[in-house]
PDB file of N, CA and C in Angstrom:
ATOM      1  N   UNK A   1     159.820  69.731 120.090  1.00  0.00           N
ATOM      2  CA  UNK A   1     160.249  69.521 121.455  1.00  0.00           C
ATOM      3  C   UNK A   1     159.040  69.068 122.276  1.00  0.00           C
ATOM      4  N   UNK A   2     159.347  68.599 123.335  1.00  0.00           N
ATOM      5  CA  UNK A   2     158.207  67.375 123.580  1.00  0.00           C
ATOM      6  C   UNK A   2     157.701  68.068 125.096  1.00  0.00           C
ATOM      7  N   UNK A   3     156.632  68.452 125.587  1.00  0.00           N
ATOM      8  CA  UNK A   3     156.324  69.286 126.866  1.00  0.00           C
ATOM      9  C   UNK A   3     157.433  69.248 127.705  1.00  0.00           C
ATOM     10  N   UNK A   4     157.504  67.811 128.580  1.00  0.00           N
ATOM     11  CA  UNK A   4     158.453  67.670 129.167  1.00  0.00           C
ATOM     12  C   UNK A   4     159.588  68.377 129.504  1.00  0.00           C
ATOM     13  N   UNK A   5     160.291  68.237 127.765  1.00  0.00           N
ATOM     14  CA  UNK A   5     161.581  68.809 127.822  1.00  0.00           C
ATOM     15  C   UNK A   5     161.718  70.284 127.921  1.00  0.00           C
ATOM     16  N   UNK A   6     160.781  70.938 127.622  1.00  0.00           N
ATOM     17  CA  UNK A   6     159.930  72.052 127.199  1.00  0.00           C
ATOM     18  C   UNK A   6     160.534  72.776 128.899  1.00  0.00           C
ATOM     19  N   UNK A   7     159.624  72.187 129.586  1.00  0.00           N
ATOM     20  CA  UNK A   7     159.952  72.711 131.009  1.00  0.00           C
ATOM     21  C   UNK A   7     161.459  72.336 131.498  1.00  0.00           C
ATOM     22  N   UNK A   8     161.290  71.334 131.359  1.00  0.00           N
ATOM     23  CA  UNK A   8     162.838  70.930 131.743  1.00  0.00           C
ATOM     24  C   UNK A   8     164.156  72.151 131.525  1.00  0.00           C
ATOM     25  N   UNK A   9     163.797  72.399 130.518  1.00  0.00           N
ATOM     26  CA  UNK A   9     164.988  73.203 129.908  1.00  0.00           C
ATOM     27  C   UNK A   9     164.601  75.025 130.322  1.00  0.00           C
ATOM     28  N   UNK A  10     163.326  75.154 130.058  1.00  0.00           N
ATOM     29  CA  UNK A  10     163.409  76.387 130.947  1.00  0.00           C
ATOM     30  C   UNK A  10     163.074  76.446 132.251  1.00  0.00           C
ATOM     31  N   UNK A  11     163.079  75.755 132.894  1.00  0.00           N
ATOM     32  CA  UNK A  11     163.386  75.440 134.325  1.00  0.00           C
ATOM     33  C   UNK A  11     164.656  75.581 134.960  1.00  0.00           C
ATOM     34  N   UNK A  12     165.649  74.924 134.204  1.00  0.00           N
ATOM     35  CA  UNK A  12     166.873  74.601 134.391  1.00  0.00           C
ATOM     36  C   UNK A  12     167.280  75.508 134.013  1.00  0.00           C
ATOM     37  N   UNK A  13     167.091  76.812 133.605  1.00  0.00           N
ATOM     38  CA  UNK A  13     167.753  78.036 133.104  1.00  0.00           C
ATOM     39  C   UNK A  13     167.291  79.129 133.822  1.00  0.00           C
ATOM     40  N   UNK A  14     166.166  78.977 134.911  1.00  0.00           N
ATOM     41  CA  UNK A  14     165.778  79.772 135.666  1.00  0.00           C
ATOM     42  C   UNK A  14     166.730  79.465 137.275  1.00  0.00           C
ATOM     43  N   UNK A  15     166.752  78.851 137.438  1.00  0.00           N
ATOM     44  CA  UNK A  15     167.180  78.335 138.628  1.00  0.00           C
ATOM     45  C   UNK A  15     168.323  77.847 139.237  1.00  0.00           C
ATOM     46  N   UNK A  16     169.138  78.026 140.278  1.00  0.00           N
ATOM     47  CA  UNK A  16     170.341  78.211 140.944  1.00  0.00           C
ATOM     48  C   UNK A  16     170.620  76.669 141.082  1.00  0.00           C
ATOM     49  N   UNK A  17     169.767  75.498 141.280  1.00  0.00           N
ATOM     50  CA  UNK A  17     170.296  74.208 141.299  1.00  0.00           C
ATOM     51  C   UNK A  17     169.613  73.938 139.925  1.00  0.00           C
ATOM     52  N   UNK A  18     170.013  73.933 139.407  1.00  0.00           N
ATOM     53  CA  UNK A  18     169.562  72.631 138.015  1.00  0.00           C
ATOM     54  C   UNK A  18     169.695  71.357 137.778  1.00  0.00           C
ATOM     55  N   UNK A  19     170.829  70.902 138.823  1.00  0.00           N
ATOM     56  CA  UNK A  19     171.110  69.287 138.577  1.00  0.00           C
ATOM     57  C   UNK A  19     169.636  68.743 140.059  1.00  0.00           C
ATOM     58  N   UNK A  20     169.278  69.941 140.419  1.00  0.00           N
ATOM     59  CA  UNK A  20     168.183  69.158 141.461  1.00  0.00           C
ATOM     60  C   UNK A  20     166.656  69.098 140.861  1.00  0.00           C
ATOM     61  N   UNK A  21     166.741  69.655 139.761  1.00  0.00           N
ATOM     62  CA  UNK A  21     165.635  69.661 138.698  1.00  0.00           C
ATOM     63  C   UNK A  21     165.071  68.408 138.278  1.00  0.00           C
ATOM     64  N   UNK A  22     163.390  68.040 138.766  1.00  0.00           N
ATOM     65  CA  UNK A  22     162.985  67.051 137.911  1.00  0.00           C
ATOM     66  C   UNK A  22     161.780  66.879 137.764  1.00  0.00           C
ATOM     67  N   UNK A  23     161.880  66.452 136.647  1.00  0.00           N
ATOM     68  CA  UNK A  23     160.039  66.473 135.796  1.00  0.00           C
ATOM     69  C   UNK A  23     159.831  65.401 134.814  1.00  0.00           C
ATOM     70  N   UNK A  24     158.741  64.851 135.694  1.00  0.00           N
ATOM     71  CA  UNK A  24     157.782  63.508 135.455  1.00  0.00           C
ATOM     72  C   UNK A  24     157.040  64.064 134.331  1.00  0.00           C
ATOM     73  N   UNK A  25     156.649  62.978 133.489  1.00  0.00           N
ATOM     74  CA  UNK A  25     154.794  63.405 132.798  1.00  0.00           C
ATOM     75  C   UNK A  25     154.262  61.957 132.933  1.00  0.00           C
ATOM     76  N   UNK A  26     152.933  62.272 132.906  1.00  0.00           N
ATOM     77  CA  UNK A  26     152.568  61.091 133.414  1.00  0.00           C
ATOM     78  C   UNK A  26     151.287  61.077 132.033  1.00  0.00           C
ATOM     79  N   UNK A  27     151.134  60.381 131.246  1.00  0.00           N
ATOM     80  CA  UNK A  27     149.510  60.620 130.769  1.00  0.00           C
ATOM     81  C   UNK A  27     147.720  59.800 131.327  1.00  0.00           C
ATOM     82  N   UNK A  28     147.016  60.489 131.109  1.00  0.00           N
ATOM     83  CA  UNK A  28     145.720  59.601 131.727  1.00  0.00           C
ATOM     84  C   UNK A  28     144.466  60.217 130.742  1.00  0.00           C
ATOM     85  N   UNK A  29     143.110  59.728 131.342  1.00  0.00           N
ATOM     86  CA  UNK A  29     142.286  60.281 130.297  1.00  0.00           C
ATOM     87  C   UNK A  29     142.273  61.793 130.448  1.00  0.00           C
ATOM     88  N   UNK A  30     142.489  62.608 131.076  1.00  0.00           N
ATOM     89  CA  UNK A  30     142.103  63.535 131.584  1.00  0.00           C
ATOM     90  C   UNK A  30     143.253  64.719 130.378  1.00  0.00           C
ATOM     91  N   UNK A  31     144.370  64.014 130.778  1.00  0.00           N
ATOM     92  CA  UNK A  31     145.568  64.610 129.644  1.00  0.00           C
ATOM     93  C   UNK A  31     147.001  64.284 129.870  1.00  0.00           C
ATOM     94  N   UNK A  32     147.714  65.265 130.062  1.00  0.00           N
ATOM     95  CA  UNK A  32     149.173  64.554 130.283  1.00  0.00           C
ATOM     96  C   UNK A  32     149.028  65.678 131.584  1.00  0.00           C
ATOM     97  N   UNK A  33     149.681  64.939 132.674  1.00  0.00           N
ATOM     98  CA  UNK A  33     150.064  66.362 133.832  1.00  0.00           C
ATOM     99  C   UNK A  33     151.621  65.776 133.856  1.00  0.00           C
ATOM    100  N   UNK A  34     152.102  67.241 133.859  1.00  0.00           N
ATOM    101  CA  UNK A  34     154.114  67.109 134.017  1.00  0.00           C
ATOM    102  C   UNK A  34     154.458  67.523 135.484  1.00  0.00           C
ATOM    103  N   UNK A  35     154.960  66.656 135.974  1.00  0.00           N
ATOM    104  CA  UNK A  35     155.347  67.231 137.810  1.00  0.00           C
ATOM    105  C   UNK A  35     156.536  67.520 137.553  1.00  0.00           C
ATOM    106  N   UNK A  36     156.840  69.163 138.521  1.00  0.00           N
ATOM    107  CA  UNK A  36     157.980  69.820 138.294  1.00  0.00           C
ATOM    108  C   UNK A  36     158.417  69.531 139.799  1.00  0.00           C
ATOM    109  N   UNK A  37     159.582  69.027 140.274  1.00  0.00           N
ATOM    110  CA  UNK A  37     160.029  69.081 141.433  1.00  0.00           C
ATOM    111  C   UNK A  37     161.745  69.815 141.485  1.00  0.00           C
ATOM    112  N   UNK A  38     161.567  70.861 142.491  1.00  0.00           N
ATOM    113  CA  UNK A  38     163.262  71.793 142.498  1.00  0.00           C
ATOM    114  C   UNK A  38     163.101  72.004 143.826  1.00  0.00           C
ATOM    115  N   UNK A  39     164.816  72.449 144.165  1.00  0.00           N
ATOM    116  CA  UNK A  39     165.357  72.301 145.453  1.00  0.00           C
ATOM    117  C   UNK A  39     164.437  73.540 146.000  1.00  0.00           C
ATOM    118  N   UNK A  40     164.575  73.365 147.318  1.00  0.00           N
ATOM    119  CA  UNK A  40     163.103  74.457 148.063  1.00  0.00           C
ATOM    120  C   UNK A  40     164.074  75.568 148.273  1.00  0.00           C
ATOM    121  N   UNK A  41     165.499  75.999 148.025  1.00  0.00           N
ATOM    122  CA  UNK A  41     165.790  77.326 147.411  1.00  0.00           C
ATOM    123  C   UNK A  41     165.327  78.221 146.317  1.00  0.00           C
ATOM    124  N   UNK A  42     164.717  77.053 145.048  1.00  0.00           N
ATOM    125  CA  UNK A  42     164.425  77.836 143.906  1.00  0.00           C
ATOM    126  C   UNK A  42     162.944  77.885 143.882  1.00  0.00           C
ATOM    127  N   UNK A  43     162.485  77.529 144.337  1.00  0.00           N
ATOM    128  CA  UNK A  43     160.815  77.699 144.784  1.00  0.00           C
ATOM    129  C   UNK A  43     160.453  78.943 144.195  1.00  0.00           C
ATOM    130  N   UNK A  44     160.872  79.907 145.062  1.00  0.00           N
ATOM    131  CA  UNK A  44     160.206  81.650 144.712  1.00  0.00           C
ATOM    132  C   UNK A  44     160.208  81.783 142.906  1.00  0.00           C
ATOM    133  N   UNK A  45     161.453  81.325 142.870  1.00  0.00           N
ATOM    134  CA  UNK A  45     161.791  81.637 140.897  1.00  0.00           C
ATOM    135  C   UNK A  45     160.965  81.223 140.614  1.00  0.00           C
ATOM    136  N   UNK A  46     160.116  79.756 140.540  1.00  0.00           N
ATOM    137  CA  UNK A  46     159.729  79.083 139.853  1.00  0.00           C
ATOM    138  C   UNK A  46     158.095  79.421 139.980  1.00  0.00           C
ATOM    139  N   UNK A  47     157.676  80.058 140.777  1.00  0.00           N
ATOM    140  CA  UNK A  47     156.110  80.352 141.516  1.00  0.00           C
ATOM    141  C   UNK A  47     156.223  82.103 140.879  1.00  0.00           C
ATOM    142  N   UNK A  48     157.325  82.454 140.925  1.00  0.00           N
ATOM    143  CA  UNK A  48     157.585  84.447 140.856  1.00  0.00           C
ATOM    144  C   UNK A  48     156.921  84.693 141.824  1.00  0.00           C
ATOM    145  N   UNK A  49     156.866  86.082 141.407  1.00  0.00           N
ATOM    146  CA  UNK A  49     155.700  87.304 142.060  1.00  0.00           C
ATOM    147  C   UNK A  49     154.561  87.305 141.742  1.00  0.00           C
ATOM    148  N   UNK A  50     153.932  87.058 142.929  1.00  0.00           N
ATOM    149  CA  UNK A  50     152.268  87.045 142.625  1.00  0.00           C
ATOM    150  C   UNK A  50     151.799  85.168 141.780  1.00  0.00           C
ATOM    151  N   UNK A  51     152.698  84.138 141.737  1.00  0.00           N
ATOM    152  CA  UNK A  51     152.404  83.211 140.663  1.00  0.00           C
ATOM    153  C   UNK A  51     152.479  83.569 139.717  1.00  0.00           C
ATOM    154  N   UNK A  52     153.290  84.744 138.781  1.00  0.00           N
ATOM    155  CA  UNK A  52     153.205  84.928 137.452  1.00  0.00           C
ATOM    156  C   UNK A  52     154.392  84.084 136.662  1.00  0.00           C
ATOM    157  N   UNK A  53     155.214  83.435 137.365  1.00  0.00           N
ATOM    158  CA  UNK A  53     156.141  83.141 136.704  1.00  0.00           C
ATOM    159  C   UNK A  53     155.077  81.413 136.361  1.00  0.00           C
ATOM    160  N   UNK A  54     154.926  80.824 137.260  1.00  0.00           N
ATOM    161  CA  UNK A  54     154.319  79.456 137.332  1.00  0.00           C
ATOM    162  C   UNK A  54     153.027  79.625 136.264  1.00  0.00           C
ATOM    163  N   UNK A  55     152.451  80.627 136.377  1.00  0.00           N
ATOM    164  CA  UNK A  55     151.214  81.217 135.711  1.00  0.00           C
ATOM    165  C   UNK A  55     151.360  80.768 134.275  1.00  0.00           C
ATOM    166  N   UNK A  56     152.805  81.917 134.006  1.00  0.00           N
ATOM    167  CA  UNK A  56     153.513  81.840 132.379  1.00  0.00           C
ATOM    168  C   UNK A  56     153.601  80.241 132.046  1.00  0.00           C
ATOM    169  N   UNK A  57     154.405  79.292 132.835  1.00  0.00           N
ATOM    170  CA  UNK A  57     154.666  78.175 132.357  1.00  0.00           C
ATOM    171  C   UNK A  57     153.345  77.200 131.440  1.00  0.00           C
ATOM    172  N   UNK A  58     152.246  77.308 132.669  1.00  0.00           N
ATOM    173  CA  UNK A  58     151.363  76.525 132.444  1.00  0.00           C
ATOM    174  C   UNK A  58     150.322  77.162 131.068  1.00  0.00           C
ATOM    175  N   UNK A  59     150.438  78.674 131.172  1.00  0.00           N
ATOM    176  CA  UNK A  59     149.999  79.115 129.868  1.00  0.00           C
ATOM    177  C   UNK A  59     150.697  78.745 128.546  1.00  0.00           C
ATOM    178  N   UNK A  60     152.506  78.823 128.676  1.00  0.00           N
ATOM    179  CA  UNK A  60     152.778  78.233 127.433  1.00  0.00           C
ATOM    180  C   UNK A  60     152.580  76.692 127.309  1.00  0.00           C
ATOM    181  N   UNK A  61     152.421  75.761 128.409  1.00  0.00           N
ATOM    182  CA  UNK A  61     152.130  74.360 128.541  1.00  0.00           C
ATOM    183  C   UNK A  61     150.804  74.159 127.734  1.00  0.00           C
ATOM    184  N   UNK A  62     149.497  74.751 127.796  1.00  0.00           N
ATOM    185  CA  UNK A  62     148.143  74.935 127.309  1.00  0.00           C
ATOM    186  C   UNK A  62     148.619  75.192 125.656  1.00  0.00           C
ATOM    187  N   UNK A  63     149.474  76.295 125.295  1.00  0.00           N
ATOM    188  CA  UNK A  63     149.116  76.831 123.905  1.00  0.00           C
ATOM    189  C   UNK A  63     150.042  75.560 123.054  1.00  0.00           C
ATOM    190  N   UNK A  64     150.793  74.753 124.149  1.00  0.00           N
ATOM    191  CA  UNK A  64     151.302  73.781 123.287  1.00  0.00           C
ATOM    192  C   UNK A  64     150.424  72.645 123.000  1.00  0.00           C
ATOM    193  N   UNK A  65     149.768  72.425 123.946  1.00  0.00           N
ATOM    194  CA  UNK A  65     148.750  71.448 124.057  1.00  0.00           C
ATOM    195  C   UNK A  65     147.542  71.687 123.073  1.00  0.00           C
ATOM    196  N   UNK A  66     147.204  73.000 122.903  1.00  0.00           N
ATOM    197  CA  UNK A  66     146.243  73.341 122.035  1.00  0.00           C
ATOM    198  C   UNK A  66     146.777  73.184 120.279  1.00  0.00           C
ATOM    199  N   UNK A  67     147.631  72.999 120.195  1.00  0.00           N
ATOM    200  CA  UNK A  67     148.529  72.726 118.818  1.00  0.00           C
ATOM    201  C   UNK A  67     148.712  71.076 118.797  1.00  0.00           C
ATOM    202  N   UNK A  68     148.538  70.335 119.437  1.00  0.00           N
ATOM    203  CA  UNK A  68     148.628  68.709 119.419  1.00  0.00           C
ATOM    204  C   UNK A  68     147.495  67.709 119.863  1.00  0.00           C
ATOM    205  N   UNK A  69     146.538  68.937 120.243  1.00  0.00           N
ATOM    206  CA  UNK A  69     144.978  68.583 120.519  1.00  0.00           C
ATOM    207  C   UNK A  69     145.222  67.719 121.593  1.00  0.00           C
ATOM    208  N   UNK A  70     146.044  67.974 122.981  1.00  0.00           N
ATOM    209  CA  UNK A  70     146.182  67.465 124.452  1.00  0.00           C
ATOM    210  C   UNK A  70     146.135  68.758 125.115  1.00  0.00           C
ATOM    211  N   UNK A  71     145.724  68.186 126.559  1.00  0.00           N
ATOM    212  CA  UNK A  71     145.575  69.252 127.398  1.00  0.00           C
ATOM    213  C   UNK A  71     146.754  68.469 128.642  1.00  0.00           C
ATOM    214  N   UNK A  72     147.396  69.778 129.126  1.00  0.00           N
ATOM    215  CA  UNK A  72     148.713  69.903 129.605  1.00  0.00           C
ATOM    216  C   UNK A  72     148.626  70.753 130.537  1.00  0.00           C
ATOM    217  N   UNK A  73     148.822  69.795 132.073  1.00  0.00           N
ATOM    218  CA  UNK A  73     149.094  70.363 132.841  1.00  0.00           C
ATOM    219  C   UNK A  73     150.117  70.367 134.107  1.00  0.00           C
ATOM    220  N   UNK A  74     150.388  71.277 134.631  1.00  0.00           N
ATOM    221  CA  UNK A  74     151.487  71.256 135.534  1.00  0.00           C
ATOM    222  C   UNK A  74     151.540  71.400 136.582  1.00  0.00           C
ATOM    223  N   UNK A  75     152.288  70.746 137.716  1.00  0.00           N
ATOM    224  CA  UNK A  75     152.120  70.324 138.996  1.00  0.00           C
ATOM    225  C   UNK A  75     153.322  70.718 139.689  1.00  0.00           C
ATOM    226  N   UNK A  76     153.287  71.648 140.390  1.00  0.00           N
ATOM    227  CA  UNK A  76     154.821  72.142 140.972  1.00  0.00           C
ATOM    228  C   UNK A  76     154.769  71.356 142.231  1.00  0.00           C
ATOM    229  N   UNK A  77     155.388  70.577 142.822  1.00  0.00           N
ATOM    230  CA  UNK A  77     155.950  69.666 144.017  1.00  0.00           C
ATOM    231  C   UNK A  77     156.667  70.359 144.815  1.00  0.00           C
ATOM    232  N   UNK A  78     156.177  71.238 146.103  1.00  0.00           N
ATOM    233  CA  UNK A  78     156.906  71.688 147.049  1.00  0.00           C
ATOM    234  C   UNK A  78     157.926  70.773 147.839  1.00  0.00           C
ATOM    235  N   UNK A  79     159.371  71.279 148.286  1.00  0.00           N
ATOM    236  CA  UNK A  79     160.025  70.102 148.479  1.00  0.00           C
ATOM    237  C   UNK A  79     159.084  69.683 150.157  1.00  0.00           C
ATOM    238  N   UNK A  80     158.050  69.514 150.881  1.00  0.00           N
ATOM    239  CA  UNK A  80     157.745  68.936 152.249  1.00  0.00           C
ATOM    240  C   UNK A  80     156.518  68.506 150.895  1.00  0.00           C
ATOM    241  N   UNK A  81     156.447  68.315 150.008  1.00  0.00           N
ATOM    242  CA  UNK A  81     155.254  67.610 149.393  1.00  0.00           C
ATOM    243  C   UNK A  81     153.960  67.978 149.348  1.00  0.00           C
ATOM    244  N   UNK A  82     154.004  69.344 149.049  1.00  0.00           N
ATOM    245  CA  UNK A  82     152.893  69.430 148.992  1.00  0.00           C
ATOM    246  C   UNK A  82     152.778  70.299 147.590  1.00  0.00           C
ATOM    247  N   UNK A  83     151.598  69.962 146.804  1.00  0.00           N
ATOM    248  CA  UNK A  83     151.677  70.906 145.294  1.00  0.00           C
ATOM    249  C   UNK A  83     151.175  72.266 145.642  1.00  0.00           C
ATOM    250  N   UNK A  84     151.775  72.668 144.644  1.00  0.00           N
ATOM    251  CA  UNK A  84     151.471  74.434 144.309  1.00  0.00           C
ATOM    252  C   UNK A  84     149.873  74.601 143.827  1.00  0.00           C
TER     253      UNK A  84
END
């Protein structure tokens, strides 16, 4: 399963809109960064308590990346535009 979809799918299983769910990857030298953008209801889910939920993502994003020798990172898109 390919990062992307990776989030995609547990994203979309966390969260009350799922059809407002969407995630870019973009690659460069640096690595691949995946932008997560959701409706500014599901915000809290996606950040948790304290950032542990957003925390978790980007940690399993890394241990995948560390298995395909890329580094993977993630960009949460507040809906007024501004990242997490």
């Amino acid at each position: 399963m390919a990062a992307r979809d990776f989030v995609e799918f547990v994203v979309k299983a966390i969260v009350e809109h799922p059809d407002d769910v969407e995630v870019t990857q973009t690659v460069d030298d640096l690595g691949v960064l995946i932008t997560l953008k959701v409706n500014k209801e599901d915000m809290g889910k996606i950040i948790g308590k304290a950032g542990q939920t957003a925390k978790s993502l980007r940690i399993l994003l890394r241990m995948m990346g560390s298995k395909k020798d890329a580094r993977y990172n993630l960009k949460i898109v507040e809906p007024e535009g501004q990242a997490v």
